[in-house]
C-alpha atoms as a PDB file:
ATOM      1  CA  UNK A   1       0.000   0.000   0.000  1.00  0.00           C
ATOM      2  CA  UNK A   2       1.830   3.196  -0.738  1.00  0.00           C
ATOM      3  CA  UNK A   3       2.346   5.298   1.627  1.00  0.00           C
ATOM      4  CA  UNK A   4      -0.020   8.861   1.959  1.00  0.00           C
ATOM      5  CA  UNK A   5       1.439  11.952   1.667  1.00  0.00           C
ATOM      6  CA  UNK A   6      -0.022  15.160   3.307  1.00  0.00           C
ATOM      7  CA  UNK A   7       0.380  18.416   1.605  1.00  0.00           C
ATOM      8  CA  UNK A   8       0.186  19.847   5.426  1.00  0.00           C
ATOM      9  CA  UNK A   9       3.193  17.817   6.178  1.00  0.00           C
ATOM     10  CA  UNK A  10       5.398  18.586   3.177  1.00  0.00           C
ATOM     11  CA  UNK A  11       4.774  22.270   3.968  1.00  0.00           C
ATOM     12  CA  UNK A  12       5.724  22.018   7.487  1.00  0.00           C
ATOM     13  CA  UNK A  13       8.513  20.437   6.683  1.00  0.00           C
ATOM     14  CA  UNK A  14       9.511  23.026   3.736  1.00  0.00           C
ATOM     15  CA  UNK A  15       8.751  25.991   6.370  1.00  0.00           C
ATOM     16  CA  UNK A  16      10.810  24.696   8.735  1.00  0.00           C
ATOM     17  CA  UNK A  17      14.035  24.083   6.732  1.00  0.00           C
ATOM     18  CA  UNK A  18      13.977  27.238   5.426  1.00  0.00           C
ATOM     19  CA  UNK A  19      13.636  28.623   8.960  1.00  0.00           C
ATOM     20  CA  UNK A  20      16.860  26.438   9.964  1.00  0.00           C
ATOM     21  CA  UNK A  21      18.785  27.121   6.736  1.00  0.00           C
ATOM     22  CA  UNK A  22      17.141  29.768   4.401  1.00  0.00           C
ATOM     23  CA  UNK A  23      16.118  29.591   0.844  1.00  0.00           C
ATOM     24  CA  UNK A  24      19.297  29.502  -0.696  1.00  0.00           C
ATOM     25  CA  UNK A  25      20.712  26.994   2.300  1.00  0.00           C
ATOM     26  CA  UNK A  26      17.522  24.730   1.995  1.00  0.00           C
ATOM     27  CA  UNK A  27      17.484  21.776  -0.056  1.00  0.00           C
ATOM     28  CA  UNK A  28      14.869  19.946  -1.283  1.00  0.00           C
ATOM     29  CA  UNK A  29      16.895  16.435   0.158  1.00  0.00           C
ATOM     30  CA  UNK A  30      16.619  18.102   3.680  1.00  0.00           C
ATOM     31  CA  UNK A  31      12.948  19.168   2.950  1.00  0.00           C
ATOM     32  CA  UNK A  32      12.433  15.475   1.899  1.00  0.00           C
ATOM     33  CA  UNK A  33      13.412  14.065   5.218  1.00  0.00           C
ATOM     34  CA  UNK A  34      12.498  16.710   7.441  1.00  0.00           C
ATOM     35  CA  UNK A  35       8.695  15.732   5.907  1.00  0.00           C
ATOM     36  CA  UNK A  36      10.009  11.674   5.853  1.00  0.00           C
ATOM     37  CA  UNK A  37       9.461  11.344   2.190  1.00  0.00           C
ATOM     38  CA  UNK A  38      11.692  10.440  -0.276  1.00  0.00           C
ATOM     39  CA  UNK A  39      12.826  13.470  -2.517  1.00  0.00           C
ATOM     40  CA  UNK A  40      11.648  11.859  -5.762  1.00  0.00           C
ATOM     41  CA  UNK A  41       8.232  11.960  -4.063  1.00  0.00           C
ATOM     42  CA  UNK A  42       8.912  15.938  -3.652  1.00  0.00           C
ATOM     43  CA  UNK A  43       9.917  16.638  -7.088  1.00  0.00           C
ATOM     44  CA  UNK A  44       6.877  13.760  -8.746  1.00  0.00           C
ATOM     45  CA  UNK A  45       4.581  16.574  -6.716  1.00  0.00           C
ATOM     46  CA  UNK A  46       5.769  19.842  -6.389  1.00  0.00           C
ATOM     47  CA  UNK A  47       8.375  19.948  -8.837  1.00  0.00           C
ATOM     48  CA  UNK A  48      10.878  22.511  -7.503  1.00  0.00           C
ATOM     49  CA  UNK A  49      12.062  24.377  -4.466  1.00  0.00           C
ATOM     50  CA  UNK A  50      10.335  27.547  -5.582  1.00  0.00           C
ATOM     51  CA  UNK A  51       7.294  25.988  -6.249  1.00  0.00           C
ATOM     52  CA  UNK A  52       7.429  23.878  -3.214  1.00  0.00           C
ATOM     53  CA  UNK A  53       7.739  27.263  -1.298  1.00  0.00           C
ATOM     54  CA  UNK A  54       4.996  28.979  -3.050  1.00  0.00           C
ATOM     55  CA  UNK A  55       2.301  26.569  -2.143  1.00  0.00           C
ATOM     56  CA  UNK A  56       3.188  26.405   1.617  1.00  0.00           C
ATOM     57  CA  UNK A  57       2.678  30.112   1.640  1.00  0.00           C
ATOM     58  CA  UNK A  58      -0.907  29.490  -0.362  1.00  0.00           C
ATOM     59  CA  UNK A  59      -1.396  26.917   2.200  1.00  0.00           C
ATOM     60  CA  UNK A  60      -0.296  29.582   5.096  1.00  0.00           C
ATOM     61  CA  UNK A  61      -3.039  32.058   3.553  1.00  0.00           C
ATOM     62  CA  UNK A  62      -5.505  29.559   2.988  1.00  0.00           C
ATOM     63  CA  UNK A  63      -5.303  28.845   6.661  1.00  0.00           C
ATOM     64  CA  UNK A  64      -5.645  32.193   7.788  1.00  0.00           C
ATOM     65  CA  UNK A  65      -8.556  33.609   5.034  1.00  0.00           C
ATOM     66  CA  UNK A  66      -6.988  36.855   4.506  1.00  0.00           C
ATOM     67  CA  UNK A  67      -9.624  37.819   1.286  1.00  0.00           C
ATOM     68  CA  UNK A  68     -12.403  37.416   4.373  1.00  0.00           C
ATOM     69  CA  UNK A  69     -10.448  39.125   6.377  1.00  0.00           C
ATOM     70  CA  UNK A  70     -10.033  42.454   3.990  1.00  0.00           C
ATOM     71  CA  UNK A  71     -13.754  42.920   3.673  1.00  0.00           C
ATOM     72  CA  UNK A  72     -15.088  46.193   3.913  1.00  0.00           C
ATOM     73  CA  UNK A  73     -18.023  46.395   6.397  1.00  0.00           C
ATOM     74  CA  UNK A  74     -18.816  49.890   7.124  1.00  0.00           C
ATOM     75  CA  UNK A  75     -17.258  49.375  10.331  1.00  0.00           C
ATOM     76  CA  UNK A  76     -13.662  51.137  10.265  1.00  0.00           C
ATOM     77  CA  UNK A  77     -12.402  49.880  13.987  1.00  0.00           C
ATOM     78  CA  UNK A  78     -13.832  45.976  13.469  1.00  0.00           C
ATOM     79  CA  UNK A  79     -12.736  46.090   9.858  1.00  0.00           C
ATOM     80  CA  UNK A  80      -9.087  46.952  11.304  1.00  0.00           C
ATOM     81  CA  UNK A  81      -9.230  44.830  14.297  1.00  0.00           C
ATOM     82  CA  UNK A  82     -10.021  41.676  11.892  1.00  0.00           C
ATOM     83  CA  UNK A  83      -7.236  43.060  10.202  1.00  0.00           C
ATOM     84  CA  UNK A  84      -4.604  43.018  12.900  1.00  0.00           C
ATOM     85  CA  UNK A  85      -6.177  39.619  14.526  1.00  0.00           C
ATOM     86  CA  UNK A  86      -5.285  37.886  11.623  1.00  0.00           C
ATOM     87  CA  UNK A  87      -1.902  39.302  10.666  1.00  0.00           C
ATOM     88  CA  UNK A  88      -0.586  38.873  14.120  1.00  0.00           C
ATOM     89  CA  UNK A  89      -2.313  35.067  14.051  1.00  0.00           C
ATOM     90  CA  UNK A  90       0.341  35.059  10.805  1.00  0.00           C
ATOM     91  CA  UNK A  91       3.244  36.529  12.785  1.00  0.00           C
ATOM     92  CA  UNK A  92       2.950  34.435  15.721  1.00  0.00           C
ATOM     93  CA  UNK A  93       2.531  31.340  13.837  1.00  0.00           C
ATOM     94  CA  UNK A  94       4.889  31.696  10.659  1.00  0.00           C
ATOM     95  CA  UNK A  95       6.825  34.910  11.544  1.00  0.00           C
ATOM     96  CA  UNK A  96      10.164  33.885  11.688  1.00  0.00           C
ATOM     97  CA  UNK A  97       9.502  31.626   8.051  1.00  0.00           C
ATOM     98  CA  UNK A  98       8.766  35.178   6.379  1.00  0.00           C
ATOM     99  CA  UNK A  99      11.495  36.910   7.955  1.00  0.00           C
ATOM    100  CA  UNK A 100      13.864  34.911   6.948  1.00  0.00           C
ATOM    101  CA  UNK A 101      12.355  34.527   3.049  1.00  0.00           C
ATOM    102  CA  UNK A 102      11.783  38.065   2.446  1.00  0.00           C
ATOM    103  CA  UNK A 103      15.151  38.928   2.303  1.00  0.00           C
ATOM    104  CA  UNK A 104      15.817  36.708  -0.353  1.00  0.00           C
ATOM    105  CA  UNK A 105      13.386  38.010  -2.696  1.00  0.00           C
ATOM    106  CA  UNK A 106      15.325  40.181  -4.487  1.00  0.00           C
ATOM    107  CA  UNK A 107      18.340  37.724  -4.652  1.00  0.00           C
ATOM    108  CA  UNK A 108      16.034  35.051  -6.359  1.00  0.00           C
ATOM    109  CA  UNK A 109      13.961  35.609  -9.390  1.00  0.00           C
ATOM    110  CA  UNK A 110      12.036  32.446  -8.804  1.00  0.00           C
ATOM    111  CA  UNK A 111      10.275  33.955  -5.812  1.00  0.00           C
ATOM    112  CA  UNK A 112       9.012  36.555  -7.182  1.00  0.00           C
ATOM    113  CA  UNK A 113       5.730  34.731  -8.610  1.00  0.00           C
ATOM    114  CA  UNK A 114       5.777  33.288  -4.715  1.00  0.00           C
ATOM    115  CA  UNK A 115       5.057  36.744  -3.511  1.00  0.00           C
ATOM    116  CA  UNK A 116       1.974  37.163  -5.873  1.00  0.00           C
ATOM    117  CA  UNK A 117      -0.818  36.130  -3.187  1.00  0.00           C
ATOM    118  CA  UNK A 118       0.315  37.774  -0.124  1.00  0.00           C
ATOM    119  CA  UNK A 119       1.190  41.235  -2.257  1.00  0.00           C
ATOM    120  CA  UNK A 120      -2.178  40.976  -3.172  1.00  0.00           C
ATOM    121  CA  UNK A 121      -3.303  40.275   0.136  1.00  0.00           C
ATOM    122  CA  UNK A 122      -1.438  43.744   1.196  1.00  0.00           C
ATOM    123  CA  UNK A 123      -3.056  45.382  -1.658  1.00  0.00           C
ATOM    124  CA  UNK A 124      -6.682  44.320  -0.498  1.00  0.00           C
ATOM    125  CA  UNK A 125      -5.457  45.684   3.003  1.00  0.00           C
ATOM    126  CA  UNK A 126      -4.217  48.915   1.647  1.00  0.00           C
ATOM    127  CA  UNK A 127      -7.649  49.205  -1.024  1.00  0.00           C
ATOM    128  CA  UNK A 128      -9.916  48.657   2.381  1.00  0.00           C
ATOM    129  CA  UNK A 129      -7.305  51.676   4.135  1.00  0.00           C
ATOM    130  CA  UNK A 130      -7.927  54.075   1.434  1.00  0.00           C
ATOM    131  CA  UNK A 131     -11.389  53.132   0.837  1.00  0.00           C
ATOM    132  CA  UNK A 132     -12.284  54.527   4.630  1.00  0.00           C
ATOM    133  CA  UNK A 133     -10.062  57.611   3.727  1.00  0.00           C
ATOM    134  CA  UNK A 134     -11.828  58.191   0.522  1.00  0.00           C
ATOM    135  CA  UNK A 135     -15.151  57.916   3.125  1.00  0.00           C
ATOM    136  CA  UNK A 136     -13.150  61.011   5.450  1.00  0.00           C
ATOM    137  CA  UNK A 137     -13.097  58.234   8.054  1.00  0.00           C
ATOM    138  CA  UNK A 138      -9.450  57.949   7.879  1.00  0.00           C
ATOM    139  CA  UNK A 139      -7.162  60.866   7.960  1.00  0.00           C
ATOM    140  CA  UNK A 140      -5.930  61.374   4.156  1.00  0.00           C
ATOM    141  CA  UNK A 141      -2.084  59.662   3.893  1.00  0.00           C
ATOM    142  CA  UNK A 142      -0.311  57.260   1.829  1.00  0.00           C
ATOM    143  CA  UNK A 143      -2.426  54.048   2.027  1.00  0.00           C
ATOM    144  CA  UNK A 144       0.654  51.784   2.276  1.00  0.00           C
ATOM    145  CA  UNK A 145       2.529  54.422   4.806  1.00  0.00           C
ATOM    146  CA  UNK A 146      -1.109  53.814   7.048  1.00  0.00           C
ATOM    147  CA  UNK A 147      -0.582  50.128   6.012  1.00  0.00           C
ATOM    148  CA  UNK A 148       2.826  50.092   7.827  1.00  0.00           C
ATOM    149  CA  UNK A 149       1.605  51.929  10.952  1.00  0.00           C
ATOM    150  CA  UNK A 150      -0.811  49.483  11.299  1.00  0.00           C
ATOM    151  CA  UNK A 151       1.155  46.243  10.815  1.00  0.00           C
ATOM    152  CA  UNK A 152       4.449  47.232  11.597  1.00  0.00           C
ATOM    153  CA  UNK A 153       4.857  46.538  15.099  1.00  0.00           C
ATOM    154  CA  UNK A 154       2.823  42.986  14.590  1.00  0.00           C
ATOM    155  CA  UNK A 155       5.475  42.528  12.265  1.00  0.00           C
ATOM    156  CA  UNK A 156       8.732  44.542  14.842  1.00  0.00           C
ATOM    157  CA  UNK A 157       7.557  42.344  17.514  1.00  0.00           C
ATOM    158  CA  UNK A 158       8.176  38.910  16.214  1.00  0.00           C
ATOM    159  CA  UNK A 159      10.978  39.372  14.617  1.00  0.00           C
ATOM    160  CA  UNK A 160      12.792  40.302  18.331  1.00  0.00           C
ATOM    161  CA  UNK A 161      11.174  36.785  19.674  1.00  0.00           C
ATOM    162  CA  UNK A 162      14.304  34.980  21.074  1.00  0.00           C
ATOM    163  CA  UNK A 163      16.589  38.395  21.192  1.00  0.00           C
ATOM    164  CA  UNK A 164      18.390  39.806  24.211  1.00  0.00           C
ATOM    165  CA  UNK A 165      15.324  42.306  23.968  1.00  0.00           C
ATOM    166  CA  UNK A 166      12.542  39.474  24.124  1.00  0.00           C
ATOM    167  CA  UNK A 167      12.158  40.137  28.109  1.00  0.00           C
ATOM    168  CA  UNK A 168      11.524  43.674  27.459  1.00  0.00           C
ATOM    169  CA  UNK A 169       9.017  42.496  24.835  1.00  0.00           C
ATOM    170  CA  UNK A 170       5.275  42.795  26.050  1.00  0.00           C
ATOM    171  CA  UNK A 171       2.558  41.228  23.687  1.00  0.00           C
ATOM    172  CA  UNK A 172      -0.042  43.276  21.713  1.00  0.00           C
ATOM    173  CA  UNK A 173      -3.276  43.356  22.943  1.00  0.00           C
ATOM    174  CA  UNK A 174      -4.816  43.879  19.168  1.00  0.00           C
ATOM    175  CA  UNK A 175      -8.294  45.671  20.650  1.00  0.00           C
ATOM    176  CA  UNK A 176      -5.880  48.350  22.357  1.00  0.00           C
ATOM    177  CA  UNK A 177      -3.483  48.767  19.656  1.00  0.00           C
ATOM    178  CA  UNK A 178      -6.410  49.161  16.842  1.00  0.00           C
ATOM    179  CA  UNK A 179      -7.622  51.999  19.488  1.00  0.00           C
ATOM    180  CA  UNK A 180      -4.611  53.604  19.603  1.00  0.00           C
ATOM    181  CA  UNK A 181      -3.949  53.687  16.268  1.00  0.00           C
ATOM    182  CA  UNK A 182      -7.243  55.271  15.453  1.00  0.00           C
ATOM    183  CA  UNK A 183      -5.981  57.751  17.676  1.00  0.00           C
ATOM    184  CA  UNK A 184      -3.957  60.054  15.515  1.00  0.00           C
ATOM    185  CA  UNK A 185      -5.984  58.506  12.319  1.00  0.00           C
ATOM    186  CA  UNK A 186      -9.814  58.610  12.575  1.00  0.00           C
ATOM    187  CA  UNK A 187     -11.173  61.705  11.253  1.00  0.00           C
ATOM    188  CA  UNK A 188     -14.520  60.973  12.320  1.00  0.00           C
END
């Protein structure tokens, strides 16, 4: 009876080689027995590294439903809070796999097509921002310089997890800090 293989597993596997070794340090062998398949059963599949890569993150926004999650609703402070739930959900859980693959992207052609879902995923984010400035709601800025405010410390915070600085580090309460950031950015 052959043996089943799990996309879930292969993609757990993939994300945590390249965690341990990075894209360019990450082979598909080590992928291959990190996910206890044989690496003829990787390329059969998935073909290449790249493409290997690319469906784990589909996989990673899959899991976390960012299109639902980008829906305007008329309601500026839930529509942000869903917002922020689910990015820091996808910082907690797979933070240190994009921090260490982002880099890379301008080093490796081939991951530039990987990119294409969660770039589109920031553009739905930064339509739904300008959408509620367009509505006065919002004070009037760049929609990806609002984008950043928003996300960036979800995004500052992980990347310090297991630093020197991690002690100093206290968690983000995503209620207050949608609150707060309405602060200096609501109009209305």
């Amino acid at each position: 009876m052959p043996k089943i293989v799990r996309d879930e597993d292969i993609f757990s596997a993939v994300i945590k080689v390249i965690v341990l070794r990075g894209y360019a340090g990450a082979t598909t062998k080590e992928m291959a027995e990190a996910a206890n398949v044989s690496e003829m059963t990787l390329f059969r599949k998935y073909e290449t590294k790249a493409q290997l890569v690319k469906l784990a993150i589909s996989s990673i926004a899959d899991q976390m439903d960012f299109e639902s999650a980008t829906q305007y609703s008329g309601n500026l402070y839930a529509d942000l809070l869903t917002v922020v739930e689910r990015y820091q959900e996808l910082a907690t859980g797979y933070g240190n796999f994009l921090s260490v693959l982002l880099p890379d992207l301008g080093r490796y052609p081939e991951l530039a097509e990987i990119m294409e879902r969660p770039m589109g995923i920031m553009r739905s984010v930064r339509k739904l921002i300008a959408r509620y400035q367009t509505e006065g709601k919002l004070k009037t800025e760049n929609p990806f310089h609002t984008l950043a405010a928003l996300l960036g410390p979800l995004v500052y915070i992980p990347m310090l997890r297991g630093s020197v600085l991690e002690s100093n580090l206290a968690s983000i309460d995503p209620a207050e800090h949608v609150k707060g950031f309405l602060e200096g950015r609501q109009t209305t």
